[in-house]
C-alpha atoms as a PDB file:
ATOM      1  CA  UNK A   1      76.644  88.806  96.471  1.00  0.00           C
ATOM      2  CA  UNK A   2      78.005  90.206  93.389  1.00  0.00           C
ATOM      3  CA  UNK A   3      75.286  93.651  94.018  1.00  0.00           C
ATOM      4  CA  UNK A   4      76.811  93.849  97.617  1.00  0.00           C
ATOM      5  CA  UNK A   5      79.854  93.542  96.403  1.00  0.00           C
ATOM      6  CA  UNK A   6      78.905  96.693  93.776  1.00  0.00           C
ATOM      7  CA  UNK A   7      77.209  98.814  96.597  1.00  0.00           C
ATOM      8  CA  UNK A   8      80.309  98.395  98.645  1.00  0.00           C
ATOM      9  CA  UNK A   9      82.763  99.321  96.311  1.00  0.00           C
ATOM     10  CA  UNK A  10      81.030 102.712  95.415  1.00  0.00           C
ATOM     11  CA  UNK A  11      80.880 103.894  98.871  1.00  0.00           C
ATOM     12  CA  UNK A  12      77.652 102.125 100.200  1.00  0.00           C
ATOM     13  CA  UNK A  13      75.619 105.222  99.392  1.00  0.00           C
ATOM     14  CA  UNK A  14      71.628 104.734 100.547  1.00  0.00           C
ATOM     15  CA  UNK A  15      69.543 105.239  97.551  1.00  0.00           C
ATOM     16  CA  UNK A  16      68.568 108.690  98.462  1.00  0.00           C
ATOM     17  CA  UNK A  17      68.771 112.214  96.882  1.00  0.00           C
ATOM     18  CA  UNK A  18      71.706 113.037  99.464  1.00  0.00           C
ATOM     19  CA  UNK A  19      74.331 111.650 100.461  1.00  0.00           C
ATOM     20  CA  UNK A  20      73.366 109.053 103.391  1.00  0.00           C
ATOM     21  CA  UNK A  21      75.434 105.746 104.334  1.00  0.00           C
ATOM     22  CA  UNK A  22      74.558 103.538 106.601  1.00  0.00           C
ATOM     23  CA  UNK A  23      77.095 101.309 106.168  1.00  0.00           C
ATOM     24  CA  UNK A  24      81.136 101.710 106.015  1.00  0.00           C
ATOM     25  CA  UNK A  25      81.908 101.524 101.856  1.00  0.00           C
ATOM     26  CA  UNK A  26      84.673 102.432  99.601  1.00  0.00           C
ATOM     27  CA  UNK A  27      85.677 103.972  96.600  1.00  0.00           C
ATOM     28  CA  UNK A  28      87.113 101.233  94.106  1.00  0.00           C
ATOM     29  CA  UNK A  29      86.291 103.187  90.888  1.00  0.00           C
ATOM     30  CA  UNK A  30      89.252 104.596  88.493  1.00  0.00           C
ATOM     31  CA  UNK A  31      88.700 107.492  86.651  1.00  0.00           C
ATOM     32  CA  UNK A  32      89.772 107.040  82.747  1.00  0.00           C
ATOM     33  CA  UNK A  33      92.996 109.334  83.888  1.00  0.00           C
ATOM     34  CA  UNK A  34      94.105 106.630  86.347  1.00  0.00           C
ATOM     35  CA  UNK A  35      93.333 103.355  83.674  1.00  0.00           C
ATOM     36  CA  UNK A  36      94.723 105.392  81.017  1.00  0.00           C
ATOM     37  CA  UNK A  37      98.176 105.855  83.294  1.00  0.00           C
ATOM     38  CA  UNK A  38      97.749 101.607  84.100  1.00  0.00           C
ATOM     39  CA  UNK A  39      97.542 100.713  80.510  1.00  0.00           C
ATOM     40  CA  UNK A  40     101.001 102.878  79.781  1.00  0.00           C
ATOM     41  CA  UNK A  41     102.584 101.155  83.408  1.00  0.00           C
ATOM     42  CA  UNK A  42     101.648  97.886  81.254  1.00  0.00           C
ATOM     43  CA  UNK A  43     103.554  97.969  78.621  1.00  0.00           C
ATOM     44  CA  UNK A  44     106.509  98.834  81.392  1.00  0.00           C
ATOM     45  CA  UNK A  45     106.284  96.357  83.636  1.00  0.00           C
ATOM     46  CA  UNK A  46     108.703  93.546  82.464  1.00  0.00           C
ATOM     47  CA  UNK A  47     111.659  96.231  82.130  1.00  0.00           C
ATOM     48  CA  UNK A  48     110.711  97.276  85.813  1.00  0.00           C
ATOM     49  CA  UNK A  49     110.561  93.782  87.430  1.00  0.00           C
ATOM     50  CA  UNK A  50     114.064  92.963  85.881  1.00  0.00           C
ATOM     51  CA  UNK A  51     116.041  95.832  87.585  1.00  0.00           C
ATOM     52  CA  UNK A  52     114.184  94.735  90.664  1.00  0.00           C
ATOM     53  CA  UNK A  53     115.549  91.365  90.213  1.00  0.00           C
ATOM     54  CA  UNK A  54     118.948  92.723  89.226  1.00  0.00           C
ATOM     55  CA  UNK A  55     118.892  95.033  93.035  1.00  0.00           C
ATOM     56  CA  UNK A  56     118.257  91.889  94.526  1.00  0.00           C
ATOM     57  CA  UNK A  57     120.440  90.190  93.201  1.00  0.00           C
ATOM     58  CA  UNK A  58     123.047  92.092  93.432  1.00  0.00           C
ATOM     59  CA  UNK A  59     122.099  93.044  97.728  1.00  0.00           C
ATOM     60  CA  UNK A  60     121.914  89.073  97.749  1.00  0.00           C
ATOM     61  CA  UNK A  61     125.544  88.920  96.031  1.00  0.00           C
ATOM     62  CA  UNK A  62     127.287  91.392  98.533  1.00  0.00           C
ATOM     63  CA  UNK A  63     125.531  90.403 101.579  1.00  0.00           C
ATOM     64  CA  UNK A  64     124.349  86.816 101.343  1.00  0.00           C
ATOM     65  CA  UNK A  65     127.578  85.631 102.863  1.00  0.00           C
ATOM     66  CA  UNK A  66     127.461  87.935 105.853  1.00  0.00           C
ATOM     67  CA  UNK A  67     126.455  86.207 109.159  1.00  0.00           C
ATOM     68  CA  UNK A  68     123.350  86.348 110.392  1.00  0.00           C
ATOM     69  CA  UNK A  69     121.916  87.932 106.895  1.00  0.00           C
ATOM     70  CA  UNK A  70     119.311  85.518 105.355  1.00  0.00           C
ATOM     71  CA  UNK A  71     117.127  87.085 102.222  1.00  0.00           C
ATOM     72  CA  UNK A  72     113.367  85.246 101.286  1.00  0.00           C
ATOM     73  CA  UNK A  73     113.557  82.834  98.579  1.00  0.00           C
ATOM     74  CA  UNK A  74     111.661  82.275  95.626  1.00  0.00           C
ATOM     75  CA  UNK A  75     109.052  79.820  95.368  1.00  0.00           C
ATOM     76  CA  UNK A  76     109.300  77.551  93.298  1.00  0.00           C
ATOM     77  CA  UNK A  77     105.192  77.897  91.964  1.00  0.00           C
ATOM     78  CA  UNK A  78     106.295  81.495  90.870  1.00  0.00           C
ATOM     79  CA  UNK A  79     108.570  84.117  89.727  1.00  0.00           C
ATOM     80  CA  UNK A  80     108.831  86.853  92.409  1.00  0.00           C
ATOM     81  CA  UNK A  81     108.652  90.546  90.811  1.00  0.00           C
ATOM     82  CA  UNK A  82     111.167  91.459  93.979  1.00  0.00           C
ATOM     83  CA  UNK A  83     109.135  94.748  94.623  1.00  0.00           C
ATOM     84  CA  UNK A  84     110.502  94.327  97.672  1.00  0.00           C
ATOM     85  CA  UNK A  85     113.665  93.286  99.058  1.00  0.00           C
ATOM     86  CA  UNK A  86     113.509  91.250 102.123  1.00  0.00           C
ATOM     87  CA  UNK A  87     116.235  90.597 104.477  1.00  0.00           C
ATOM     88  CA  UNK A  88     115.894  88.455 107.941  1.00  0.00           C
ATOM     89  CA  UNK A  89     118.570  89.862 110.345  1.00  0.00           C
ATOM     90  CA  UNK A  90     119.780  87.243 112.996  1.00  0.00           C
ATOM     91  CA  UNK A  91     120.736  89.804 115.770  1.00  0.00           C
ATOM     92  CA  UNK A  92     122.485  87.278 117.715  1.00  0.00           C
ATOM     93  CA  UNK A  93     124.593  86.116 113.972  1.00  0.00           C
ATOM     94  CA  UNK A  94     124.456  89.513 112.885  1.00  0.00           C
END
């Protein structure tokens, strides 16, 4: 599994001097350009997920008490990074 699993993730390229595929496979690779660029975003990332949770919070503080306006709440297994805000709009409420 774990050699399909290779084969797939670099395209699924037929071990042939040219390029032949018989099968659909991707391109999951990173160049040292894009893992350099992740390691930086690393050292980031607790700084960005904070003023995520600080929009939220504050689109939760000026609209939670408007009718029909309900936002998804955090589990309580986790700590939601808030990437993205989401809002349920009761159209009937709203």
């Amino acid at each position: 599994m774990i050699s399909r699993a290779r084969w797939l993730s670099q395209q699924a390229k037929e071990p042939e001097p040219y390029y032949e595929h018989k099968k659909i496979g991707y391109n999951y690779r990173m160049s040292n350009l894009v893992a350099a660029v992740g390691r930086g975003q690393v050292e980031v990332i607790p700084d960005r997920v904070k003023r995520k949770r600080e929009i939220f919070d504050y689109y939760e503080q000026e609209l939670g008490n408007c009718p029909g306006i309900s936002f998804m709440p955090e589990a309580d297994y986790g700590k939601c990074n808030r990437w993205l805000s989401v809002i349920l709009v009761d159209n009937d409420e709203f």
